[in-house]
PDB file of N, CA and C in Angstrom:
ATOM      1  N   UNK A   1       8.646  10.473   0.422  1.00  0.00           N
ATOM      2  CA  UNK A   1       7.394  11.193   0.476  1.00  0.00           C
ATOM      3  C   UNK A   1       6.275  10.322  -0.082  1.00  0.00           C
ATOM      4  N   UNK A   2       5.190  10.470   0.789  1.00  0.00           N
ATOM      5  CA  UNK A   2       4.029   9.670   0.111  1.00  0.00           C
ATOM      6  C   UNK A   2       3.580  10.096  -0.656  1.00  0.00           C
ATOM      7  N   UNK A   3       2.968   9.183  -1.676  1.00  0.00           N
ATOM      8  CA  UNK A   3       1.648   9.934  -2.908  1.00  0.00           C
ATOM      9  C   UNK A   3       0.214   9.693  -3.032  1.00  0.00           C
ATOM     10  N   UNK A   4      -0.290  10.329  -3.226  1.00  0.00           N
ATOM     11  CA  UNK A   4      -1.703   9.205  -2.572  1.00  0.00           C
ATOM     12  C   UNK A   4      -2.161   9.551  -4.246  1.00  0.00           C
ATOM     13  N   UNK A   5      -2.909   8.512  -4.451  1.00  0.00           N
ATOM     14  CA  UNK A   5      -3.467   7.682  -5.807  1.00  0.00           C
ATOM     15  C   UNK A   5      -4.778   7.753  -5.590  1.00  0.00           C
ATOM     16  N   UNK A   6      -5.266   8.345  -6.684  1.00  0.00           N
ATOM     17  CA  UNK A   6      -7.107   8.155  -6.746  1.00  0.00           C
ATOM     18  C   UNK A   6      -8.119   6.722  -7.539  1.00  0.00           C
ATOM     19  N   UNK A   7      -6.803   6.371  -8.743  1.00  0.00           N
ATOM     20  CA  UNK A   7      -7.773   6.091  -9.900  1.00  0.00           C
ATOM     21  C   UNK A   7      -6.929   4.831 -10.284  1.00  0.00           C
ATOM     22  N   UNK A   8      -7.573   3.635 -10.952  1.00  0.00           N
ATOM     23  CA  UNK A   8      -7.352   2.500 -11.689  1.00  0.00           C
ATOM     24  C   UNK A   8      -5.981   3.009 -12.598  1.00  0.00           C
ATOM     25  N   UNK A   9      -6.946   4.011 -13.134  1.00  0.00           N
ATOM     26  CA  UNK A   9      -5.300   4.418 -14.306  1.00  0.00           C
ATOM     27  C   UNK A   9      -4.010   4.799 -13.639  1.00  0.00           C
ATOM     28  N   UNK A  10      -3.962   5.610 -12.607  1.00  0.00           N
ATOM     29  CA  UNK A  10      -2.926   5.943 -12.001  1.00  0.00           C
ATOM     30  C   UNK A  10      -2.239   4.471 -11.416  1.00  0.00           C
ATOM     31  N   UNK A  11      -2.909   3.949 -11.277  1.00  0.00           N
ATOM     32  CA  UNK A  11      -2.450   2.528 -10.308  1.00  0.00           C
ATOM     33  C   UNK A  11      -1.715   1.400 -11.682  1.00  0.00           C
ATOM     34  N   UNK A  12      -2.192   1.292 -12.545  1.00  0.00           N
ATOM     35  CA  UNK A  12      -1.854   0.609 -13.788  1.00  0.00           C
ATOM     36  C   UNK A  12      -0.553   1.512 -14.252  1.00  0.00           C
ATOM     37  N   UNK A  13      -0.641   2.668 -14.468  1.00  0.00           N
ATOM     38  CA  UNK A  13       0.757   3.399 -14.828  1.00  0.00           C
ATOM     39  C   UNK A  13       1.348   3.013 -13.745  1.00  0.00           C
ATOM     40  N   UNK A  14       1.323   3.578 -12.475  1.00  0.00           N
ATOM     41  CA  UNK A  14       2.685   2.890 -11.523  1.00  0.00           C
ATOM     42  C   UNK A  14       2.785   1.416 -11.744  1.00  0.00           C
ATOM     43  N   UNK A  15       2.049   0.342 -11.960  1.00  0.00           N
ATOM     44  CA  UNK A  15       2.593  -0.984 -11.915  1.00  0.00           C
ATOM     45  C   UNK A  15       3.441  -0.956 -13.464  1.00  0.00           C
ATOM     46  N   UNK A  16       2.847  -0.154 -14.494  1.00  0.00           N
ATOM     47  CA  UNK A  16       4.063  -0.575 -15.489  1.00  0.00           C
ATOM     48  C   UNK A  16       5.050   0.389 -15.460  1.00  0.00           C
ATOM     49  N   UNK A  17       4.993   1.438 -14.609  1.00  0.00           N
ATOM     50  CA  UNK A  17       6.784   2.194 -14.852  1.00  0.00           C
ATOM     51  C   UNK A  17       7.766   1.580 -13.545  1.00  0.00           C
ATOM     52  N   UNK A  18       6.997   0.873 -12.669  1.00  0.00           N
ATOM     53  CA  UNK A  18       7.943   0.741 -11.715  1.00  0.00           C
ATOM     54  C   UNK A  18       8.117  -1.045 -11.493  1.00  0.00           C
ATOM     55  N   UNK A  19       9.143  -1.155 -10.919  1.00  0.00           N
ATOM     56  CA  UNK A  19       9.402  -2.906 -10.823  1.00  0.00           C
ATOM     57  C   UNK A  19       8.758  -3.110  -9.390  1.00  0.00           C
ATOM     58  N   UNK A  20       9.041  -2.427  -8.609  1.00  0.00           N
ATOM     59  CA  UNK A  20       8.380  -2.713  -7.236  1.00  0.00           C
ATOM     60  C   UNK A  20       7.476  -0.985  -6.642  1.00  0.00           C
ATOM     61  N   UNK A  21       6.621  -1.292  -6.309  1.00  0.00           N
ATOM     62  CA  UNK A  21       5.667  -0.310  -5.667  1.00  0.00           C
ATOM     63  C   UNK A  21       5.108  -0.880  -4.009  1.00  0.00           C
ATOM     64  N   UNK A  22       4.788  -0.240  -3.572  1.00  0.00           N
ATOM     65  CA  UNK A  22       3.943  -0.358  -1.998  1.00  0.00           C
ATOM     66  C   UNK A  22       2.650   0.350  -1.921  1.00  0.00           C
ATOM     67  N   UNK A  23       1.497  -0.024  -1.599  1.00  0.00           N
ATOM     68  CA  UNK A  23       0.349   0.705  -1.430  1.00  0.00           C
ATOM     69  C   UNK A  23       0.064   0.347  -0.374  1.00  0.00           C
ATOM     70  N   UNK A  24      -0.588   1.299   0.280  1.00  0.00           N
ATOM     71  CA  UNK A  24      -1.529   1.388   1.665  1.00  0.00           C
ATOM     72  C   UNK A  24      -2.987   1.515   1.484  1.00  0.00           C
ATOM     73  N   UNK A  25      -3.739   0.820   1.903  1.00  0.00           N
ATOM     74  CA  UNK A  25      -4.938   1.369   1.697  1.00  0.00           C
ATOM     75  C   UNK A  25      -5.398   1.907   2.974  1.00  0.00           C
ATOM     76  N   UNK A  26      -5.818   3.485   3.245  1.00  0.00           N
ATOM     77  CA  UNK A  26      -5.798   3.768   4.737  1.00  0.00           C
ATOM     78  C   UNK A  26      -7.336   4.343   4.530  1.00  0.00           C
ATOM     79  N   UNK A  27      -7.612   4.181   5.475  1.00  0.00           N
ATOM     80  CA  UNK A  27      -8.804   4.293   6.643  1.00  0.00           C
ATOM     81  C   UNK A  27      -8.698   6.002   6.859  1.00  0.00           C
ATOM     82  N   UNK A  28      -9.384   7.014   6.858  1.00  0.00           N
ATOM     83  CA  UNK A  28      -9.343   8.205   7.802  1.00  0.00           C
ATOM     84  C   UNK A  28     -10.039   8.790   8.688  1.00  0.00           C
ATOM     85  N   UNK A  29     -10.776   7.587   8.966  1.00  0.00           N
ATOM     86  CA  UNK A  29     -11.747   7.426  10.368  1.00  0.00           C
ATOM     87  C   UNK A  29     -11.336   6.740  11.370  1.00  0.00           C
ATOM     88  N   UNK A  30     -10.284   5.478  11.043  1.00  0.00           N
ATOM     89  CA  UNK A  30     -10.079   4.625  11.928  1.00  0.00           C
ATOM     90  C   UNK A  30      -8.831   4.918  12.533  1.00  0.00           C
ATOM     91  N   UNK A  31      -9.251   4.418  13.997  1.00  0.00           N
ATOM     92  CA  UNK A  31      -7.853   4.774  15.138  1.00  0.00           C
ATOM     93  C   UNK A  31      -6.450   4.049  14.326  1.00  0.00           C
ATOM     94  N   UNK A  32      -6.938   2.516  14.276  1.00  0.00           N
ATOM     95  CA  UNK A  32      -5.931   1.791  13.812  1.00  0.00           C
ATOM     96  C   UNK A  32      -4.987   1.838  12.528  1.00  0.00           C
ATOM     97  N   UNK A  33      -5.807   2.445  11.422  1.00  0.00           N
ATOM     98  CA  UNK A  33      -5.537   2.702  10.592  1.00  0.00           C
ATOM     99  C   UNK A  33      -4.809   3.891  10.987  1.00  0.00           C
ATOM    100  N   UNK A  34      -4.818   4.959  11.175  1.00  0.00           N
ATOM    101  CA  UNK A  34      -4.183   6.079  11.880  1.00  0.00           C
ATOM    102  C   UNK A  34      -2.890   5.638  11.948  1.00  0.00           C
ATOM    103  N   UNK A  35      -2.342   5.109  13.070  1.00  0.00           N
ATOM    104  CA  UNK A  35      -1.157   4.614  13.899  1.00  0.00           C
ATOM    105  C   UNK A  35      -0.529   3.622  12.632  1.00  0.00           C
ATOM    106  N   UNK A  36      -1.241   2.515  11.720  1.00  0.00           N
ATOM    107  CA  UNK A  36      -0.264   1.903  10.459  1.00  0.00           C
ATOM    108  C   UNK A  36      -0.224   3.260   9.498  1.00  0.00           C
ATOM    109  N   UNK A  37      -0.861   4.072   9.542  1.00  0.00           N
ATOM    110  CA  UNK A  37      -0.190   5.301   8.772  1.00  0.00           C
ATOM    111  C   UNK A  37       0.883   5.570   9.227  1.00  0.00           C
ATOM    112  N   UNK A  38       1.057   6.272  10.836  1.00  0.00           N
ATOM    113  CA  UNK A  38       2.480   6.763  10.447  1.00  0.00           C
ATOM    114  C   UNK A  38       3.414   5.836  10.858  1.00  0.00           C
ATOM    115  N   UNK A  39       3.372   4.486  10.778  1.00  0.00           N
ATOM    116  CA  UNK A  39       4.384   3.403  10.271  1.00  0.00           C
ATOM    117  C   UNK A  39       4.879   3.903   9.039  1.00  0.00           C
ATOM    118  N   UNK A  40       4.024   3.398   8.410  1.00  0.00           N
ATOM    119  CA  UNK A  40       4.192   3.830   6.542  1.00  0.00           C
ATOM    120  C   UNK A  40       4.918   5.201   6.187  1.00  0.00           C
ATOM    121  N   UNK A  41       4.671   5.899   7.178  1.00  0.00           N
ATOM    122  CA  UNK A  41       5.215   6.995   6.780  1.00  0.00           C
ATOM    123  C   UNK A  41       6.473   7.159   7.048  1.00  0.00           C
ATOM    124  N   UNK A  42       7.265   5.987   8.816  1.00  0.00           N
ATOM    125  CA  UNK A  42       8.165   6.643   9.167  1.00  0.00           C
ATOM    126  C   UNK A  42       9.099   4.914   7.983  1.00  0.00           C
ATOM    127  N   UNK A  43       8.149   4.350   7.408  1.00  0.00           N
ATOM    128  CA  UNK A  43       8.882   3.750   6.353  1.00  0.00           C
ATOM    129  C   UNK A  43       9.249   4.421   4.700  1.00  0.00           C
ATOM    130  N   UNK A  44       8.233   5.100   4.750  1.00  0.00           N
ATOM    131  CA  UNK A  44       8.799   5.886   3.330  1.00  0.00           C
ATOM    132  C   UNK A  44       9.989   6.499   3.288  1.00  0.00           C
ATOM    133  N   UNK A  45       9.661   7.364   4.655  1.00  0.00           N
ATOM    134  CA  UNK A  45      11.093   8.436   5.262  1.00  0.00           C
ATOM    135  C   UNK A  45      12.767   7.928   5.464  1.00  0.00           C
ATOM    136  N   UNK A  46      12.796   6.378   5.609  1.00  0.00           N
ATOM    137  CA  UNK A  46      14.023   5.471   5.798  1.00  0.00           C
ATOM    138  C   UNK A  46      14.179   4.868   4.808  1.00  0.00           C
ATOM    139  N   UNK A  47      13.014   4.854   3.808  1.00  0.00           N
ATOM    140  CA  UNK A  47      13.505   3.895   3.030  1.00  0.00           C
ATOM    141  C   UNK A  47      13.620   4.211   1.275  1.00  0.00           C
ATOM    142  N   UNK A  48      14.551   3.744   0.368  1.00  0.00           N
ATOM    143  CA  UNK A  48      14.344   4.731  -0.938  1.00  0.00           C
ATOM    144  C   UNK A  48      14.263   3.286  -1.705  1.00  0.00           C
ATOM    145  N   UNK A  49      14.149   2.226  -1.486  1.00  0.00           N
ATOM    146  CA  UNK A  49      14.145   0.922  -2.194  1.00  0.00           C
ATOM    147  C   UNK A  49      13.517   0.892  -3.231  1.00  0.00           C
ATOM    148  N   UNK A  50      11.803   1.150  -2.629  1.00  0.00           N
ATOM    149  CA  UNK A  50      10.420   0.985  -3.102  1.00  0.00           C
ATOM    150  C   UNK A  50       9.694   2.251  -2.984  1.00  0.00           C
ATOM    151  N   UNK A  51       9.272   2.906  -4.125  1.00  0.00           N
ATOM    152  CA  UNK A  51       8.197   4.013  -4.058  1.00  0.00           C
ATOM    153  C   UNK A  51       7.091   3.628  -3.239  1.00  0.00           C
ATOM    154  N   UNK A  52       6.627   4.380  -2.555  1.00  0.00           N
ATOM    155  CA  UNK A  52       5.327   3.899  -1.426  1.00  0.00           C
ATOM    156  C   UNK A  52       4.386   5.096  -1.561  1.00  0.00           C
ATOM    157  N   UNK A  53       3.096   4.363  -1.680  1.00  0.00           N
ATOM    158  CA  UNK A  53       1.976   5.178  -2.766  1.00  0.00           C
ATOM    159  C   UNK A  53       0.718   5.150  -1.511  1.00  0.00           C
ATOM    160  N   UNK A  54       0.007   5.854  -1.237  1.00  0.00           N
ATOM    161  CA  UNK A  54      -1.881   5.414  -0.608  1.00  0.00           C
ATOM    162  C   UNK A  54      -2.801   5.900  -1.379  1.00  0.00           C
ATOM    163  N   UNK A  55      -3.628   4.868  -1.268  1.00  0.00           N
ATOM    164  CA  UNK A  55      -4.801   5.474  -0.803  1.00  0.00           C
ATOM    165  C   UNK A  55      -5.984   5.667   0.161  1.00  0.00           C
ATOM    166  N   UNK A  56      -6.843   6.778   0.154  1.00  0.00           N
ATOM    167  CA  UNK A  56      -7.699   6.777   1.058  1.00  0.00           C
ATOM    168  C   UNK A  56      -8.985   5.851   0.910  1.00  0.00           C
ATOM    169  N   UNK A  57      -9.484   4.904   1.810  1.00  0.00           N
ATOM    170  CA  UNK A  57     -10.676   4.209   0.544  1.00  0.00           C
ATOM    171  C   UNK A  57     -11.964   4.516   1.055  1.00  0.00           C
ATOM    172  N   UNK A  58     -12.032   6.128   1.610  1.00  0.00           N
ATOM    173  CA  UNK A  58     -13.373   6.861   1.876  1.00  0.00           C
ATOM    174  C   UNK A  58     -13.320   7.417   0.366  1.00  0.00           C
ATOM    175  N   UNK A  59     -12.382   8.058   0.108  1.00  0.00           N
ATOM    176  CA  UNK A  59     -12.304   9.003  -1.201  1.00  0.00           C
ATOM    177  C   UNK A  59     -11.947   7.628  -2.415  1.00  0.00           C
ATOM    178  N   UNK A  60     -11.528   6.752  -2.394  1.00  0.00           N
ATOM    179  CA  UNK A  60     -11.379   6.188  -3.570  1.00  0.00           C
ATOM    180  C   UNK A  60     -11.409   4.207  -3.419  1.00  0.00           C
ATOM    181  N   UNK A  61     -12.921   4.594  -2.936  1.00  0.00           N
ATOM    182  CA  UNK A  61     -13.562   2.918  -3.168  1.00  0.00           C
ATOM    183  C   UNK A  61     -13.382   1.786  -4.110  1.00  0.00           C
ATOM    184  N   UNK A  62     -13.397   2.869  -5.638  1.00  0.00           N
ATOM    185  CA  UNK A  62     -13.675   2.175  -6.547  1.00  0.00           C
ATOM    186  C   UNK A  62     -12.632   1.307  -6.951  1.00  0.00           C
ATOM    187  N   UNK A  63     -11.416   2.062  -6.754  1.00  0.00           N
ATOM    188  CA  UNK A  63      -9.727   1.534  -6.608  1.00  0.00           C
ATOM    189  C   UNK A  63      -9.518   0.572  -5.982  1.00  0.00           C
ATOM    190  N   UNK A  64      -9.945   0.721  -4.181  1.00  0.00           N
ATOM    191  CA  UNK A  64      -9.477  -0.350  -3.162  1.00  0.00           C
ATOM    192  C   UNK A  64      -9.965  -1.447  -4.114  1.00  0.00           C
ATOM    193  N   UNK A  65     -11.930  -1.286  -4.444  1.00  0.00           N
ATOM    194  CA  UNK A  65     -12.248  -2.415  -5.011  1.00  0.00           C
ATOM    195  C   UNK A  65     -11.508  -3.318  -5.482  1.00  0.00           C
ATOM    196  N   UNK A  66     -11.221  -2.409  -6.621  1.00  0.00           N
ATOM    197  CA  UNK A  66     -10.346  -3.052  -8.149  1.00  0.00           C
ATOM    198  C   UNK A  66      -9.346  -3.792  -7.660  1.00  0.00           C
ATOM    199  N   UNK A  67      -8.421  -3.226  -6.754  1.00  0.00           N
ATOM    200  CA  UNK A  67      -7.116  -4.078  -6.108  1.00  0.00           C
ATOM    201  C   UNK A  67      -7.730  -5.720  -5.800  1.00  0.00           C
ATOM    202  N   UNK A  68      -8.744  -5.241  -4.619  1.00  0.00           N
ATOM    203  CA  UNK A  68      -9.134  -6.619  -4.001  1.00  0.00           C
ATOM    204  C   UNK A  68      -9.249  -7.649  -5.144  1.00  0.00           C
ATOM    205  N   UNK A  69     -10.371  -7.052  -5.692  1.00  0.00           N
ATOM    206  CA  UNK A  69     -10.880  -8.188  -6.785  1.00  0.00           C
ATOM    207  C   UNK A  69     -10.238  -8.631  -7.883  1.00  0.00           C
ATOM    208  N   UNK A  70      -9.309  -7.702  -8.534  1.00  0.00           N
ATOM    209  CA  UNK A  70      -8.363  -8.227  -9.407  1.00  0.00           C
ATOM    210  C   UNK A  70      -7.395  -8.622  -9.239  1.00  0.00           C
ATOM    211  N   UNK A  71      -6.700  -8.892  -7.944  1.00  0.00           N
ATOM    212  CA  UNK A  71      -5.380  -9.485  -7.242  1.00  0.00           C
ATOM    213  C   UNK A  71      -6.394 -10.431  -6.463  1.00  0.00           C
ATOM    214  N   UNK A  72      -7.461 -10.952  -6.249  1.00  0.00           N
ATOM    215  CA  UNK A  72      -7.680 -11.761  -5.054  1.00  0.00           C
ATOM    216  C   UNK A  72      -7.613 -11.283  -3.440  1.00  0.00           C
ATOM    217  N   UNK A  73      -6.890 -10.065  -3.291  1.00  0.00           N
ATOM    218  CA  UNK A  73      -6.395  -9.970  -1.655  1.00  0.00           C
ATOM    219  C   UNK A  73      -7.588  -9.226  -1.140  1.00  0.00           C
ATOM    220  N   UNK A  74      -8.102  -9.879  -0.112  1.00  0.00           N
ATOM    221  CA  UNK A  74      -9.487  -9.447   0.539  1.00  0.00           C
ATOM    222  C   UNK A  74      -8.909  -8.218   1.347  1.00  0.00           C
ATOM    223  N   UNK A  75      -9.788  -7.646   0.759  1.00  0.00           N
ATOM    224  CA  UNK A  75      -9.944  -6.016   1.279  1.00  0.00           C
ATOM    225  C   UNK A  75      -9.332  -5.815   2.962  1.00  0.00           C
ATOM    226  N   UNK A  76      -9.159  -5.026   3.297  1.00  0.00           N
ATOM    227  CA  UNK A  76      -9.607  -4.610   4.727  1.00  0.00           C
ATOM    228  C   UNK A  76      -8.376  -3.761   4.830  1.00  0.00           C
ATOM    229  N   UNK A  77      -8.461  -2.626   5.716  1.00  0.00           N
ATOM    230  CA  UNK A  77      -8.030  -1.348   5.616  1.00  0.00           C
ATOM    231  C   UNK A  77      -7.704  -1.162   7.114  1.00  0.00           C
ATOM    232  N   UNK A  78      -6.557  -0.471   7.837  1.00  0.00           N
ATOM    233  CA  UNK A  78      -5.431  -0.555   6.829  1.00  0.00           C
ATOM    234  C   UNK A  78      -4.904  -1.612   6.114  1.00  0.00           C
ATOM    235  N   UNK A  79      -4.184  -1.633   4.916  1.00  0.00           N
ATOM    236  CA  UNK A  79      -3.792  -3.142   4.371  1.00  0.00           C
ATOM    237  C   UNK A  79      -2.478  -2.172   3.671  1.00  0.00           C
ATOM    238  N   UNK A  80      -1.402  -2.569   3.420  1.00  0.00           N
ATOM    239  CA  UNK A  80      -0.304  -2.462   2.990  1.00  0.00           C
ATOM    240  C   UNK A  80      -0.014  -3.896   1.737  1.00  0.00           C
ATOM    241  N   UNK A  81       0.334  -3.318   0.673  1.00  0.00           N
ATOM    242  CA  UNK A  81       0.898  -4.530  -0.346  1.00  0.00           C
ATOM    243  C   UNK A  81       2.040  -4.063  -1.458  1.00  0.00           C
ATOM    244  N   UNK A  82       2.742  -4.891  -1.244  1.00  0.00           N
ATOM    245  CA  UNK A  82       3.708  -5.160  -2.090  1.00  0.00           C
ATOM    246  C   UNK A  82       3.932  -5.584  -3.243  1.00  0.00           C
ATOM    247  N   UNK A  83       4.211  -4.785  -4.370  1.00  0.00           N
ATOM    248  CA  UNK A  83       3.526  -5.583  -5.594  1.00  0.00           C
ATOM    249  C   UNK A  83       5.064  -5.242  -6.116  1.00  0.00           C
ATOM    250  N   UNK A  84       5.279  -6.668  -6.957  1.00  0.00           N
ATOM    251  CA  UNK A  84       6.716  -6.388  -7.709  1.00  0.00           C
ATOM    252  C   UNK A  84       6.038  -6.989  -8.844  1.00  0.00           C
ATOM    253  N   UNK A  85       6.723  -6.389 -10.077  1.00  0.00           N
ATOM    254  CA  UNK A  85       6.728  -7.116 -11.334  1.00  0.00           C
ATOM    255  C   UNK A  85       5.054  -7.342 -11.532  1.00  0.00           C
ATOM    256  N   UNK A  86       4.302  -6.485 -10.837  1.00  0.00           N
ATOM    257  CA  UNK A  86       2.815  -5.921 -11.346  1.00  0.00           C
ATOM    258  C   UNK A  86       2.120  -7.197 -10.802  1.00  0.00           C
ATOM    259  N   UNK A  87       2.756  -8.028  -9.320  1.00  0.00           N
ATOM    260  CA  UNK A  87       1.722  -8.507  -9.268  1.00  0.00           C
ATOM    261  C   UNK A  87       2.080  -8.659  -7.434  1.00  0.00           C
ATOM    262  N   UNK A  88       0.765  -8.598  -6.584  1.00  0.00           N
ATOM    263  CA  UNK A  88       1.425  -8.717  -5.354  1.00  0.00           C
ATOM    264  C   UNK A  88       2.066  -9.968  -4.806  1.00  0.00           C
ATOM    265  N   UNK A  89       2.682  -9.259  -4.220  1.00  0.00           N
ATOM    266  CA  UNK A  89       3.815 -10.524  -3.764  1.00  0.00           C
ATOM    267  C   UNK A  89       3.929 -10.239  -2.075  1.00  0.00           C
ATOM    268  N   UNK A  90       3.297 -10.045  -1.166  1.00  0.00           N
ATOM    269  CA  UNK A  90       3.114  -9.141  -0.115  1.00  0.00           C
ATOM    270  C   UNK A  90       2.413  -8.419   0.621  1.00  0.00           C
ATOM    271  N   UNK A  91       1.523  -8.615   1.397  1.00  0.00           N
ATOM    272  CA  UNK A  91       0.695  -7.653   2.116  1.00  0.00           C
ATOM    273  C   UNK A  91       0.077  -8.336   3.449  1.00  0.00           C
ATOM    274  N   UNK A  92      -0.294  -7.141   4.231  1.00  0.00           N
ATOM    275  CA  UNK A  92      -0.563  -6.944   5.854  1.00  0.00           C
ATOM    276  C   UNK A  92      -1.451  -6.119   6.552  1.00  0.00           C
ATOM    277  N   UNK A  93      -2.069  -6.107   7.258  1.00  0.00           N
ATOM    278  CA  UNK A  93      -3.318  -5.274   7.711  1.00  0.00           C
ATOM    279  C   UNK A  93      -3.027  -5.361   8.720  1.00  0.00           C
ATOM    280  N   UNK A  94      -3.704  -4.096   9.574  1.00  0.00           N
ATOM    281  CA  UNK A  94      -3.653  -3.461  10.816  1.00  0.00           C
ATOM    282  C   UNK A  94      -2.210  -3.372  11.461  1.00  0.00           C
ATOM    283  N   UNK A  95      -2.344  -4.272  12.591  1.00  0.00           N
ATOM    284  CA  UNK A  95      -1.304  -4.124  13.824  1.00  0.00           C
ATOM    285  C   UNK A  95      -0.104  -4.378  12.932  1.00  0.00           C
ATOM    286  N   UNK A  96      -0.012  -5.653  11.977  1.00  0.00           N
ATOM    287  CA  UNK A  96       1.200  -6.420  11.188  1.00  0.00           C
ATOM    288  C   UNK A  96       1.781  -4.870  10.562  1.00  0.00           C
ATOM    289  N   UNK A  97       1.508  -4.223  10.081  1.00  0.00           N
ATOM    290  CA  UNK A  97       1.946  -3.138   9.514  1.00  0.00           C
ATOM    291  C   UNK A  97       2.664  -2.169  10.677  1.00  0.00           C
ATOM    292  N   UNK A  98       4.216  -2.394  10.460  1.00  0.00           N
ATOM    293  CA  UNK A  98       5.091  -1.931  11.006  1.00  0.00           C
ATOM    294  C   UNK A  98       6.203  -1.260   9.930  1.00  0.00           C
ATOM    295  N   UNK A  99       6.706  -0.106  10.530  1.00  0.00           N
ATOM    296  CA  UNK A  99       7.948   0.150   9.954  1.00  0.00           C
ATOM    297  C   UNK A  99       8.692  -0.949   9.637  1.00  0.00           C
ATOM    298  N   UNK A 100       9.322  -1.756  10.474  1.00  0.00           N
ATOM    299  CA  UNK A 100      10.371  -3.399  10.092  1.00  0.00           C
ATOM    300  C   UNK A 100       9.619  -4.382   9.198  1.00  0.00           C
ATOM    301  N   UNK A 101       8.452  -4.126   9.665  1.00  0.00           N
ATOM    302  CA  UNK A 101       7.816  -5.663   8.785  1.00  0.00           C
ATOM    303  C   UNK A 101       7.816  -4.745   7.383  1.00  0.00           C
ATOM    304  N   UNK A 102       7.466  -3.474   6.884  1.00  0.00           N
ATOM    305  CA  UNK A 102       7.378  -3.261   5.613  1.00  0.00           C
ATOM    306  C   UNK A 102       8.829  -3.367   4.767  1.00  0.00           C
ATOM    307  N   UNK A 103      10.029  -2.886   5.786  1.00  0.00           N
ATOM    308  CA  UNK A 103      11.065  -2.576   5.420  1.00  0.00           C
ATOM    309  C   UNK A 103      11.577  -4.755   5.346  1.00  0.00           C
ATOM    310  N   UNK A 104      11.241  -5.495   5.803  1.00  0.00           N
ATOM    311  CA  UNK A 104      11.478  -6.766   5.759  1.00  0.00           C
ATOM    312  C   UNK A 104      10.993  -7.274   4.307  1.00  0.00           C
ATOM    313  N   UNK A 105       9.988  -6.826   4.126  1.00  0.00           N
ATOM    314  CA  UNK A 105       9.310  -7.455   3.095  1.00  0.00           C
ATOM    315  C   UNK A 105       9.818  -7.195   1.868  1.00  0.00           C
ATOM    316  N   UNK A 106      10.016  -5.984   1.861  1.00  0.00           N
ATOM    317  CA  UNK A 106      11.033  -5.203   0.474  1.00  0.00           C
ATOM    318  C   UNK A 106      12.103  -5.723   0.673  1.00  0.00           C
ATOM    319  N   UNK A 107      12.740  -6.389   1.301  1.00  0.00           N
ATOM    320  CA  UNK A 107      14.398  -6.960   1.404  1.00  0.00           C
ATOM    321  C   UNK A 107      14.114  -8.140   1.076  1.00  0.00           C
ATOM    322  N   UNK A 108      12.775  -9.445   1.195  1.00  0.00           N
ATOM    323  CA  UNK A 108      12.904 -10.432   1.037  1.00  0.00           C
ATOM    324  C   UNK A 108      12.104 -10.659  -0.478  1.00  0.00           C
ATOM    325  N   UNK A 109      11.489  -9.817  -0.864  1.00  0.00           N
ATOM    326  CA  UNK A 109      10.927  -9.783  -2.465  1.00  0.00           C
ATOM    327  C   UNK A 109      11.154  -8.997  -2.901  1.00  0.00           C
TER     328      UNK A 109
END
């Protein structure tokens, strides 16, 4: 099941209770973004490896921000990332965001 995340703090507690996390940053205007949603989704549903978290970044800008700029990974939505051991190790935007490619990435980090 997905969780969707609003806030810096929420995002800092999941990187220190968990060893590996997944975030989405989704779009809820965009077609494309749409369709890597329910990737993500039909990856949460198969997969129990990695907790897999979103957010929306109409409702929570200030977050996507923070990701970009404090990890380096240039924004753009949809974007999927992989963060182990609180730091990313992983991520993909638009079309690349597949059920296999997410479920690949968690098997190879």
């Amino acid at each position: 099941m997905l969780e969707q995340i609003h806030s810096e703090e929420q995002f800092a507690e999941l990187l220190s209770n968990q060893k590996k996390i997944m975030i989405m940053k989704h779009s809820s205007t965009c077609p494309i973004s749409h369709a890597a949603y329910e990737e993500y989704e039909k990856f949460a549903s198969e997969s129990s490896k990695v907790p897999v978290y979103y957010l929306v970044v109409q409702d929570s800008r200030a977050l996507s921000n923070y990701i970009a700029d404090e990890y380096g990974i240039k924004h753009e939505s949809p974007q999927a990332i992989l963060f182990a051991d609180s730091k990313p190790v992983w991520n993909a935007s638009h079309w690349k965001i597949t059920s296999r490619a997410l479920k690949d990435a968690v098997s190879i980090n």
